[in-house]
Protein backbone atom coordinates (compact mmCIF):
# COMPACT_ATOMS: atom_id res chain seq x y z
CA UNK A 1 38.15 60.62 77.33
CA UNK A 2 40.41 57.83 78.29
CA UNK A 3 39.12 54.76 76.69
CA UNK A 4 40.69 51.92 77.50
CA UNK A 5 41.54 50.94 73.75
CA UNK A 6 42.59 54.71 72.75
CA UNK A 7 45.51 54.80 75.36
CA UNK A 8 49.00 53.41 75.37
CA UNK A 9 49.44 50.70 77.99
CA UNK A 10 52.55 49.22 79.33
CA UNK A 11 51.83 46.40 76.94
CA UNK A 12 52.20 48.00 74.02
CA UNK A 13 55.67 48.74 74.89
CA UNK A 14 56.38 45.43 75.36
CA UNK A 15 54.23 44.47 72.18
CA UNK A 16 56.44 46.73 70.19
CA UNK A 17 59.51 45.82 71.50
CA UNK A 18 59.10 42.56 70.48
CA UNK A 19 57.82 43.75 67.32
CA UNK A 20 60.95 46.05 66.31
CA UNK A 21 63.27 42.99 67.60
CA UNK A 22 61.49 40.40 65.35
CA UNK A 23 61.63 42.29 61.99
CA UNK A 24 65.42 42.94 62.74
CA UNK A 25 65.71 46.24 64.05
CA UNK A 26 69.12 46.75 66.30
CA UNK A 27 66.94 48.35 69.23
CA UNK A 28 70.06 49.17 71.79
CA UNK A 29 69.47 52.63 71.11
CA UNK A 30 66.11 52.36 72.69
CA UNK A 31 66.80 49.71 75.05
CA UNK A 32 66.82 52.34 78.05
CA UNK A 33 63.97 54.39 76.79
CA UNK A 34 61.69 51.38 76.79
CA UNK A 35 62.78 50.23 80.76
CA UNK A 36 62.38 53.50 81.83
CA UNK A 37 58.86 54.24 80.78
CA UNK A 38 58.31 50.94 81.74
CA UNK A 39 59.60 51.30 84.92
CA UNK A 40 58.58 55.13 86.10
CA UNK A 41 55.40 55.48 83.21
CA UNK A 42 51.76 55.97 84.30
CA UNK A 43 49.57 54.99 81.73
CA UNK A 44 46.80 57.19 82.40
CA UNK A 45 49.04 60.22 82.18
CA UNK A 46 49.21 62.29 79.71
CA UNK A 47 52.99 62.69 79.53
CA UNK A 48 53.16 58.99 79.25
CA UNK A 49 51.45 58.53 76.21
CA UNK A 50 53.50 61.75 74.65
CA UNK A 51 56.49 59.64 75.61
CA UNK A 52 54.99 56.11 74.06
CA UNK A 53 54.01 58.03 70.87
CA UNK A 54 57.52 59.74 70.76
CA UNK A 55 58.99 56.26 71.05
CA UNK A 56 57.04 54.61 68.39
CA UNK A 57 58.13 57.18 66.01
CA UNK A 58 61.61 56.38 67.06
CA UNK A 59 61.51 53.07 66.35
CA UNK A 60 60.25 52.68 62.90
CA UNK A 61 63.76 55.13 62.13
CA UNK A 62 65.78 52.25 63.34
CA UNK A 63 67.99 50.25 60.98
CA UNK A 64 67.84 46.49 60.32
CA UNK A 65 70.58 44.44 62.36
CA UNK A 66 73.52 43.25 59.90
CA UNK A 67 72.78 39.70 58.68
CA UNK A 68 69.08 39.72 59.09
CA UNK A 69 67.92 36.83 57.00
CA UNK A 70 64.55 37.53 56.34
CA UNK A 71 63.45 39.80 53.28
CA UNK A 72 59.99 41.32 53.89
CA UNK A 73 58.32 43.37 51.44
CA UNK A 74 54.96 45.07 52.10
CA UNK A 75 54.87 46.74 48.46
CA UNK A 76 53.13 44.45 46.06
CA UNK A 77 56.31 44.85 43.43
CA UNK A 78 58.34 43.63 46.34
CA UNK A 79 56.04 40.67 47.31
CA UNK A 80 55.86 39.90 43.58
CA UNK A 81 59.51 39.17 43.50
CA UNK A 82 59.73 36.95 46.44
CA UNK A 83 56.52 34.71 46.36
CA UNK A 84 56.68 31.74 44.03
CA UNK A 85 56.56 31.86 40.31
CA UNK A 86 54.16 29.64 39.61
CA UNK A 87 50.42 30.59 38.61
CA UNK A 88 48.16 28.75 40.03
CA UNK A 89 44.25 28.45 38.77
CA UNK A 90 41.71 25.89 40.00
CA UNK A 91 38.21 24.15 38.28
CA UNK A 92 35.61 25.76 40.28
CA UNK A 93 32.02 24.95 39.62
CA UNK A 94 30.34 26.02 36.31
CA UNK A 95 26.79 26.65 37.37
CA UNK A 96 25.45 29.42 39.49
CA UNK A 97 23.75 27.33 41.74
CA UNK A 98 27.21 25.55 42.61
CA UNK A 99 29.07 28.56 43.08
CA UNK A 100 26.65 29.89 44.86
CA UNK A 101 26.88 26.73 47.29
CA UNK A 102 30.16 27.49 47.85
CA UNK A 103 30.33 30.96 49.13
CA UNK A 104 27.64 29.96 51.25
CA UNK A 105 28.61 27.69 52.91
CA UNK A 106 32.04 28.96 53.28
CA UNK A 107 30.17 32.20 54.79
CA UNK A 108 28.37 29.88 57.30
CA UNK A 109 31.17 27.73 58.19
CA UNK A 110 33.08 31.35 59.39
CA UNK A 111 29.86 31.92 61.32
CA UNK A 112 29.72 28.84 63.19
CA UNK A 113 33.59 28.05 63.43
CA UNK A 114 34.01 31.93 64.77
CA UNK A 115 30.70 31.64 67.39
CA UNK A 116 32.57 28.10 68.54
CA UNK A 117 35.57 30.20 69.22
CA UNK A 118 33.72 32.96 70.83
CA UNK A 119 33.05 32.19 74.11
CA UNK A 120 36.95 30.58 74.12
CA UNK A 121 38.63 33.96 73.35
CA UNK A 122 41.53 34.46 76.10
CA UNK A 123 41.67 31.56 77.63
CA UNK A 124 44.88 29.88 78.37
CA UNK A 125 45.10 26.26 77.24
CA UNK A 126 45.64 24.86 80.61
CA UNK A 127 42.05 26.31 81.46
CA UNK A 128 40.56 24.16 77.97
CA UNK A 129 42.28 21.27 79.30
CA UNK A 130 41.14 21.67 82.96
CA UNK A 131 37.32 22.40 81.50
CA UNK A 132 37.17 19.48 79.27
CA UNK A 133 38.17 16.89 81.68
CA UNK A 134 35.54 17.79 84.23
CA UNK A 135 33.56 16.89 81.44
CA UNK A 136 35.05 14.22 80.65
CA UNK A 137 36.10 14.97 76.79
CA UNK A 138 39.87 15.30 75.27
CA UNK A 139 38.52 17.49 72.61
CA UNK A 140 35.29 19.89 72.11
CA UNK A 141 32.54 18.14 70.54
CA UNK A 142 30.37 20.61 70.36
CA UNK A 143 29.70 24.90 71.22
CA UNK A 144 31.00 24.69 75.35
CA UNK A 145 27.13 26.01 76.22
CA UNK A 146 25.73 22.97 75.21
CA UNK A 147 27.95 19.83 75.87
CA UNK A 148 26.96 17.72 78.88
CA UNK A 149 27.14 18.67 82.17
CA UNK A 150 28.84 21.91 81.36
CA UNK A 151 27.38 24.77 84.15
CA UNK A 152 27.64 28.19 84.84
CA UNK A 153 30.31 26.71 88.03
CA UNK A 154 32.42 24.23 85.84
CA UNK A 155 32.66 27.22 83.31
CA UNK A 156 34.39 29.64 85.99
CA UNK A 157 37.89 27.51 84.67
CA UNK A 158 37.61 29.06 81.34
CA UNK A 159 37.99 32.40 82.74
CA UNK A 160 40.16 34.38 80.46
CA UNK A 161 41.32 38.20 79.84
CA UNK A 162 37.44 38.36 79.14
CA UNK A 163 35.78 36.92 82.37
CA UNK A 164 33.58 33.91 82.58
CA UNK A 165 31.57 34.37 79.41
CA UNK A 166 29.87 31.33 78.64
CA UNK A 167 26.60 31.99 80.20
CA UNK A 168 25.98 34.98 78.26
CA UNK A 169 25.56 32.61 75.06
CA UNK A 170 23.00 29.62 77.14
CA UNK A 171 19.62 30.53 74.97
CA UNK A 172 21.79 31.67 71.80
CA UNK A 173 19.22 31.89 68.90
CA UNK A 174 20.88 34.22 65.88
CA UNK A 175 24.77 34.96 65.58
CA UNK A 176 25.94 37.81 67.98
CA UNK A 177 28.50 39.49 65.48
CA UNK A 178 31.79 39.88 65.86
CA UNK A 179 34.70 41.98 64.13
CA UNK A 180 35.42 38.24 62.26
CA UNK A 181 32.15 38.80 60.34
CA UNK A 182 31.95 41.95 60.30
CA UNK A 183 34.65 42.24 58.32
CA UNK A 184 33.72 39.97 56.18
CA UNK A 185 30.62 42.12 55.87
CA UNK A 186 32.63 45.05 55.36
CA UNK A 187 34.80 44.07 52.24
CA UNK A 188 32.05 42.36 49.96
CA UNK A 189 29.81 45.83 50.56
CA UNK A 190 32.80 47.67 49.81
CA UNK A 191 33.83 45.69 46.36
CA UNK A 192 29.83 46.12 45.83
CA UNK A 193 30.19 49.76 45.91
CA UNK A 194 33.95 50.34 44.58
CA UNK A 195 34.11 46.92 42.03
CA UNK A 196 36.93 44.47 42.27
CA UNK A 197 39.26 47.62 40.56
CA UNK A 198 39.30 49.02 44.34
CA UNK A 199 42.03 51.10 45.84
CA UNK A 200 43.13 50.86 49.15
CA UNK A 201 41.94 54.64 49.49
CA UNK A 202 38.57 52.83 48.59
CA UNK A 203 38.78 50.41 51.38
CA UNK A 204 40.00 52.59 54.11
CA UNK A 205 37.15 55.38 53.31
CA UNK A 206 34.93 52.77 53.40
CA UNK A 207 36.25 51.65 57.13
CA UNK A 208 35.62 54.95 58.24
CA UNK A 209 32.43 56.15 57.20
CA UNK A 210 30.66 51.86 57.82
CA UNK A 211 32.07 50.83 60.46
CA UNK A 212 32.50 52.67 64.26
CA UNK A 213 36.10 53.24 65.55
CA UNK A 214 35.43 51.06 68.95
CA UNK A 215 33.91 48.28 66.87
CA UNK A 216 37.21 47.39 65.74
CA UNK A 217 40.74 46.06 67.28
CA UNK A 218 44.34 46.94 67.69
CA UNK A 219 45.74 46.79 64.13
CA UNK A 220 42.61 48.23 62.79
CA UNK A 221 42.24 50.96 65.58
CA UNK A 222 45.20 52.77 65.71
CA UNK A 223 44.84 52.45 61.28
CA UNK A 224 41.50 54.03 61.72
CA UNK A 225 43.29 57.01 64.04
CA UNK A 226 45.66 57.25 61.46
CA UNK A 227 43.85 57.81 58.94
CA UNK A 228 41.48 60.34 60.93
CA UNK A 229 44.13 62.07 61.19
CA UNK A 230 44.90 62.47 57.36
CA UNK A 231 47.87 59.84 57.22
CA UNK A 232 46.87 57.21 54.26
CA UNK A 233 47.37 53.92 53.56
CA UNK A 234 50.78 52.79 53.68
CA UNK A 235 51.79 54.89 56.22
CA UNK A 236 48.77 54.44 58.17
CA UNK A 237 49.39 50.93 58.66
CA UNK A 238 52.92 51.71 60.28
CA UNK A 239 52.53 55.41 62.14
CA UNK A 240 52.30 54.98 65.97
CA UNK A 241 51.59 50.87 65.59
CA UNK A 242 53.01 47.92 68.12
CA UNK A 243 49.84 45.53 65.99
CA UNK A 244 51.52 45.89 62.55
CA UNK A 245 52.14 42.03 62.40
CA UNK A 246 49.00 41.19 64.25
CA UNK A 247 45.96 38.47 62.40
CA UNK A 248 43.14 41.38 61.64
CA UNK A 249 43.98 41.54 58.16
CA UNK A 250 44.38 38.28 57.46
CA UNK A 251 40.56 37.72 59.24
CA UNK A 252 39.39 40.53 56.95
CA UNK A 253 40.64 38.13 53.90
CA UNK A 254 37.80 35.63 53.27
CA UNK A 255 35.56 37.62 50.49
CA UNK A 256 38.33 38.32 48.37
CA UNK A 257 38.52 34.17 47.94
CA UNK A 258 34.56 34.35 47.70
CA UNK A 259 34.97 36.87 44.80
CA UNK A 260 37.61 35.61 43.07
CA UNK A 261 36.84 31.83 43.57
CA UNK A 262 39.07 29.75 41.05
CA UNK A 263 41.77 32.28 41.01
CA UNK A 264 44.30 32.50 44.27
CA UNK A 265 46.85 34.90 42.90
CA UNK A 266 43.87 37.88 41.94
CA UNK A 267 42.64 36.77 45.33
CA UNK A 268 46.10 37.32 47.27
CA UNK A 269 46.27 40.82 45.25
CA UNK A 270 42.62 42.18 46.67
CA UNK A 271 44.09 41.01 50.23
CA UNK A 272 46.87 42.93 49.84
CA UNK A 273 44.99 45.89 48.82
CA UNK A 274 43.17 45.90 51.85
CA UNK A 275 45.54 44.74 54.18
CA UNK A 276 48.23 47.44 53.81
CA UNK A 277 45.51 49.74 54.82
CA UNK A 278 46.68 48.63 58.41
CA UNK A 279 49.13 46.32 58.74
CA UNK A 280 52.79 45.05 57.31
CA UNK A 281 54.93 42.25 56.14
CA UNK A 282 53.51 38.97 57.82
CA UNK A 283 50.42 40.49 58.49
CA UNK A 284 49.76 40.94 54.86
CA UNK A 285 51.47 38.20 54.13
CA UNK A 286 48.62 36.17 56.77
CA UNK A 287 45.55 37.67 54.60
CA UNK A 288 47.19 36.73 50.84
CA UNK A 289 47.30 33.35 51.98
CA UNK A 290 43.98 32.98 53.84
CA UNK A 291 42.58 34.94 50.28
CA UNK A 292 44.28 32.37 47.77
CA UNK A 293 43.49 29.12 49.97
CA UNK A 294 39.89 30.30 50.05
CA UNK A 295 40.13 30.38 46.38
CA UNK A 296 41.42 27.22 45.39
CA UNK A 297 39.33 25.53 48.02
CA UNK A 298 36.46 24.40 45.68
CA UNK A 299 39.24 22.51 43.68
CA UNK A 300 41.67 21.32 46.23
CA UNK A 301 40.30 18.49 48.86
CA UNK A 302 43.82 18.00 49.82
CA UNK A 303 44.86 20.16 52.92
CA UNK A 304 48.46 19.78 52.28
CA UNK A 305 48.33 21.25 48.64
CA UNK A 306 45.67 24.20 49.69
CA UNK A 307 47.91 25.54 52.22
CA UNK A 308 51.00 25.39 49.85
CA UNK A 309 48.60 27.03 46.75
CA UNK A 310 48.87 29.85 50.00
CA UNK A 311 52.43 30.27 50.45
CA UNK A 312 52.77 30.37 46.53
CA UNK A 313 51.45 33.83 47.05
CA UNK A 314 53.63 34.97 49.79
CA UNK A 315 57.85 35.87 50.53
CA UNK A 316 59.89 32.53 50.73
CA UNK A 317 62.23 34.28 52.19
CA UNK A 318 59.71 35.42 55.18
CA UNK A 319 59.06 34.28 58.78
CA UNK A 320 55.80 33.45 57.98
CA UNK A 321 56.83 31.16 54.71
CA UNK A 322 60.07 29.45 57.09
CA UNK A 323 57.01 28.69 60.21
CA UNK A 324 54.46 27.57 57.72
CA UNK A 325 56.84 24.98 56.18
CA UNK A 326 57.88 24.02 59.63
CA UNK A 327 54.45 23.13 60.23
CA UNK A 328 53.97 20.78 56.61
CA UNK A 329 57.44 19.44 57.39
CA UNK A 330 56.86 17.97 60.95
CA UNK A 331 53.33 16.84 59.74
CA UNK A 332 55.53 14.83 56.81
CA UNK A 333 57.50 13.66 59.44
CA UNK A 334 54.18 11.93 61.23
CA UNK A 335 54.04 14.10 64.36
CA UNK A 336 50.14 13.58 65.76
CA UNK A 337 47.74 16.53 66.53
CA UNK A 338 48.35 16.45 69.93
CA UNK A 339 52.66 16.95 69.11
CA UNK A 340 51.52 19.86 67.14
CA UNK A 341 49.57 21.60 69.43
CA UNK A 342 52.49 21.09 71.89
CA UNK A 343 55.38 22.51 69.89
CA UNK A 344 52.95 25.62 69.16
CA UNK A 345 52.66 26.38 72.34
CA UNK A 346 56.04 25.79 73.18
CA UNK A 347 57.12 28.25 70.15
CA UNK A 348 54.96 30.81 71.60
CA UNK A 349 54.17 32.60 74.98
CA UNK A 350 50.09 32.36 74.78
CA UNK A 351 49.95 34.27 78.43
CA UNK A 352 51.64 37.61 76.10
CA UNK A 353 49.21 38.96 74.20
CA UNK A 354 51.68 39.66 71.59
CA UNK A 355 51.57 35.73 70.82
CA UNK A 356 48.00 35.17 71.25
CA UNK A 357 47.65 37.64 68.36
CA UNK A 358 50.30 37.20 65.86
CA UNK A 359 49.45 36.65 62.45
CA UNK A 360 52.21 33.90 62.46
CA UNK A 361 50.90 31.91 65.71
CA UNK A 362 47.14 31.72 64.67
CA UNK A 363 48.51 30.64 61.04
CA UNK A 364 49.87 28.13 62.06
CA UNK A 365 47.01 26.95 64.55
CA UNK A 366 44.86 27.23 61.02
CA UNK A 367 47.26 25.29 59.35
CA UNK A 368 47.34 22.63 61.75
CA UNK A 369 43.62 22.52 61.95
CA UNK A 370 43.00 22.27 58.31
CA UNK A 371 45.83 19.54 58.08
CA UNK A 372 44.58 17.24 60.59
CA UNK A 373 40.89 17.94 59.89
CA UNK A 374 40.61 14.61 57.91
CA UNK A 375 38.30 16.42 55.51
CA UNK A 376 35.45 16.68 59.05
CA UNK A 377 34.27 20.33 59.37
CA UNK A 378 33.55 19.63 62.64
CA UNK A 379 37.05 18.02 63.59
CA UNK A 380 38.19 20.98 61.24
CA UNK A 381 37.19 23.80 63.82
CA UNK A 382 37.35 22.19 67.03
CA UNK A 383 40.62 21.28 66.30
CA UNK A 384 41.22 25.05 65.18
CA UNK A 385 39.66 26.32 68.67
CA UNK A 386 40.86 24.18 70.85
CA UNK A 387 44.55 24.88 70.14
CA UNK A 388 43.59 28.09 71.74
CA UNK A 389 45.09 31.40 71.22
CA UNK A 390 43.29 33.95 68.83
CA UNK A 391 40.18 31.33 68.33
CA UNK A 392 37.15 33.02 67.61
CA UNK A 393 39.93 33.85 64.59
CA UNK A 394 41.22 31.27 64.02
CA UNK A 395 37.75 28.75 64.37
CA UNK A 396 36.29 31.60 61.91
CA UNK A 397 38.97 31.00 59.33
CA UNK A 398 39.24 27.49 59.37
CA UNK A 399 35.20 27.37 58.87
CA UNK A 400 35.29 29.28 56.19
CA UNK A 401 37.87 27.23 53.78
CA UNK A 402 35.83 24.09 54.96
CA UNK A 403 33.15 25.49 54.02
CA UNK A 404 34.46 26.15 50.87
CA UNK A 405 35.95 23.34 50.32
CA UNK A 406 33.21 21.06 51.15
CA UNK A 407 30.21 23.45 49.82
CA UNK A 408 28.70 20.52 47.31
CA UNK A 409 26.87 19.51 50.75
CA UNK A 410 25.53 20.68 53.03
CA UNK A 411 27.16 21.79 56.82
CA UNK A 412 26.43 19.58 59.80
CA UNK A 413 23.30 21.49 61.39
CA UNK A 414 24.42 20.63 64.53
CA UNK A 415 26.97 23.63 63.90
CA UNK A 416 24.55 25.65 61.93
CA UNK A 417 20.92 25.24 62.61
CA UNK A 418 21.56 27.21 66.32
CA UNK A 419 21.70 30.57 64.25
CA UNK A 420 18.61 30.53 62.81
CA UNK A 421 20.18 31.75 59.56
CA UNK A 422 20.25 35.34 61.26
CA UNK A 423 23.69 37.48 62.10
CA UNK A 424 24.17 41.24 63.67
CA UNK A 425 26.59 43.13 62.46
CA UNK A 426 28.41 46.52 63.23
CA UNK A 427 28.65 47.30 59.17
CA UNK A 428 26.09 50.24 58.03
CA UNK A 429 23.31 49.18 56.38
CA UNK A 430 23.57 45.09 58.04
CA UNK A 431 22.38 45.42 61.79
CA UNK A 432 20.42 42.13 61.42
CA UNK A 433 19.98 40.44 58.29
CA UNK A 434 19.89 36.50 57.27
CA UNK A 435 23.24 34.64 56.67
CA UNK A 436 21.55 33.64 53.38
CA UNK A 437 20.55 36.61 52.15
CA UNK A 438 24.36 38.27 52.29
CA UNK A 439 25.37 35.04 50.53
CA UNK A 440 23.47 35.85 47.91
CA UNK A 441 24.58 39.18 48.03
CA UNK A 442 28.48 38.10 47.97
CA UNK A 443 27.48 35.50 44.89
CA UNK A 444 26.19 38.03 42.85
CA UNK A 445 29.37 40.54 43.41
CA UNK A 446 31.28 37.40 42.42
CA UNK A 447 28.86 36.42 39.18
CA UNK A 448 29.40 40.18 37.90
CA UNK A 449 32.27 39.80 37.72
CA UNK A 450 33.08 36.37 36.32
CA UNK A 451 30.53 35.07 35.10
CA UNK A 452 28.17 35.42 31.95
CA UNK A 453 24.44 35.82 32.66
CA UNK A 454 23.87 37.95 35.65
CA UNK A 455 20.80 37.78 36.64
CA UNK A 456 20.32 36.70 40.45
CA UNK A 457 20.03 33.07 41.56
């Protein structure tokens, strides 16, 4: 069978040659090997992927360049040493019923911020642009299927790696699923089963047997190979990889801030669990943070400080710590929303799919979001999908510390009431179920764990 997602394409070599040059690997050795497959390979042979998989192993065997500045752990030890010293713990609320507020509406506000992004996925930002002002708008004001005048023909300009998709959602009436919340899904059923003491053996075993292979993505598909194969977590995460660095783990982040609400360090550490199950350095570094801004959320109303409670938790002396600060300083320095979207895109290549996925990119497309949200869920993930790139991701994401953040109320219906509080998933055991009912599901994991009296709510 060659399936489209099981085979080595030409991209990938240029995804992983990009890779090895960004986490300092002197490739020269393999410079020629790389133009040459890329020059004479044919994908669909089979001597082509023997040659891409022979390459792959090559690389990971090459030595970091002299001088590299950057020092990227993926062991925890490692991490430990080169995140910030200070613990930080937040007031979260005392009563069930507030805690249970919370996670709920942090779980819808990934919903509807990652169904926003949906029907966005792949296209280039030209194409937003180009769509909104034939409807007039600067910004989306509301999910692309339902904002004036928007047809079937004016939607043919978002075309993206993906086709025209918008008119598949026109009549949407429960969530669709998508790996975003499936994942989501995925951990708090696994920390159900395994307890918050979980290994990363836990969590990859419980990939395998609840969720199917072509259900999930790049990062997560050639782990999920790997470990079919009998290589386990670390190694699985860098055997045979070009994604290693790309956003899945940090999208598989959010329950760990559910579970441990009030506590972003334990929160980083779950991440971290689970995200060396499949990916490396900034991409585990992209799922600590996302795990301990969730966590302070209910205590922190101030973007600014959430997203630097994050990057307490993760290597100053990373690429994703220098491009996060980069972010925070130009906001300091008064650049609008508008400058910010424009030196993203100028920083990375959205038309090479090796941008459109990297951790670093969408973080800082989440960042910007969160920072220029003015405390509006709405402006919050609009903002977050209209910068493009990864942003079913990245609107997901964004929702979901909103959500958290602002869970003493409720969510605007307009971005919630078109689900019907009902969500398919891939997970075992979750086809369809109510958006409710798995918050109370994820509150209970959490009350079992922290909190006295444990009866349901």
């Amino acid at each position: 069978m060659k399936h489209m997602w099981l085979w080595w394409t030409k991209e990938a070599l240029d995804i992983e040659r990009k890779q090895l040059i960004e986490e300092g690997r002197d490739i020269r050795m393999l410079e020629a090997e790389f133009e040459r497959l890329e020059r004479e390979g044919a994908p669909s042979g089979a001597e082509f992927q023997k040659a891409v998989n022979e390459l792959l192993d090559k690389g990971q065997t090459l030595p970091i360049s002299p001088g590299y500045r950057y020092v990227e752990p993926s062991d925890l030890k490692g991490i430990q040493e080169e995140r910030g010293k200070k613990f930080c713990k937040v007031k979260i609320p005392r009563t069930k019923e507030g805690r249970y507020n919370r996670i709920h509406r942090a779980w819808l506000g990934r919903c509807a911020g990652c169904l926003l992004g949906k029907p966005f996925e792949g296209t280039l930002r030209p194409r937003m642009v180009k769509f909104l002002n034939n409807l007039g708008l600067k910004e989306i004001s509301n999910y692309p299927w339902l904002l004036p005048g928007s047809t079937d023909e004016i939607a043919e300009g978002l075309n993206s790696w993906f086709g025209n998709t918008l008119p598949a959602y026109r009549g949407t009436t429960i969530f669709p699923g998508d790996d975003d919340t499936n994942y989501t899904v995925m951990c708090a059923a696994m920390v159900k089963q395994y307890g918050i003491g979980f290994t990363s053996d836990n969590m990859a075993d419980f990939l395998m047997n609840n969720v199917p292979l072509l259900r999930t993505c790049t990062a997560e598909r050639v782990a999920y190979r790997n470990l079919a194969n009998q290589i386990v977590p670390p190694e699985s995460a860098s055997v045979r990889n070009p994604y290693r660095e790309y956003i899945g783990a940090q999208i598989r982040a959010d329950f760990f801030g559910y579970v441990a609400m009030g506590n972003p360090r334990l929160a980083a550490e779950l991440a971290w669990r689970d995200a060396r199950i499949s990916h490396v350095k900034n991409g585990i570094y992209g799922a600590m943070w996302v795990a301990a801004m969730i966590a302070a959320a209910p205590g922190v109303t101030n973007a600014r400080k959430l997203i630097k409670i994050g990057l307490n938790e993760v290597p100053k002396r990373s690429r994703f710590f220098e491009r996060l600060t980069e972010v925070l300083d130009r906001y300091d320095e008064g650049a609008t929303y508008f400058e910010m979207l424009e030196f993203i895109h100028k920083c990375w290549d959205e038309k090479f799919s090796y941008s459109w996925t990297h951790v670093i990119a969408n973080a800082q497309i989440v960042a910007v979001a969160l920072l220029y949200s003015e405390g509006d869920f709405e402006k919050a993930i609009t903002r977050a999908v209209g910068m493009c790139l990864d942003t079913d991701c990245n609107g997901a994401t964004v929702g979901s510390i909103m959500g958290m953040m602002l869970g003493d109320k409720p969510l605007p219906e307009k971005w919630t009431s078109l689900m019907n509080d009902t969500i398919h998933t891939d997970v075992a055991g979750y086809d369809l179920v109510k958006i409710s009912d798995l918050a109370k599901e994820m509150f209970e994991i959490h009350a079992k764990h922290f909190m006295k009296g444990k009866k349901d709510i």
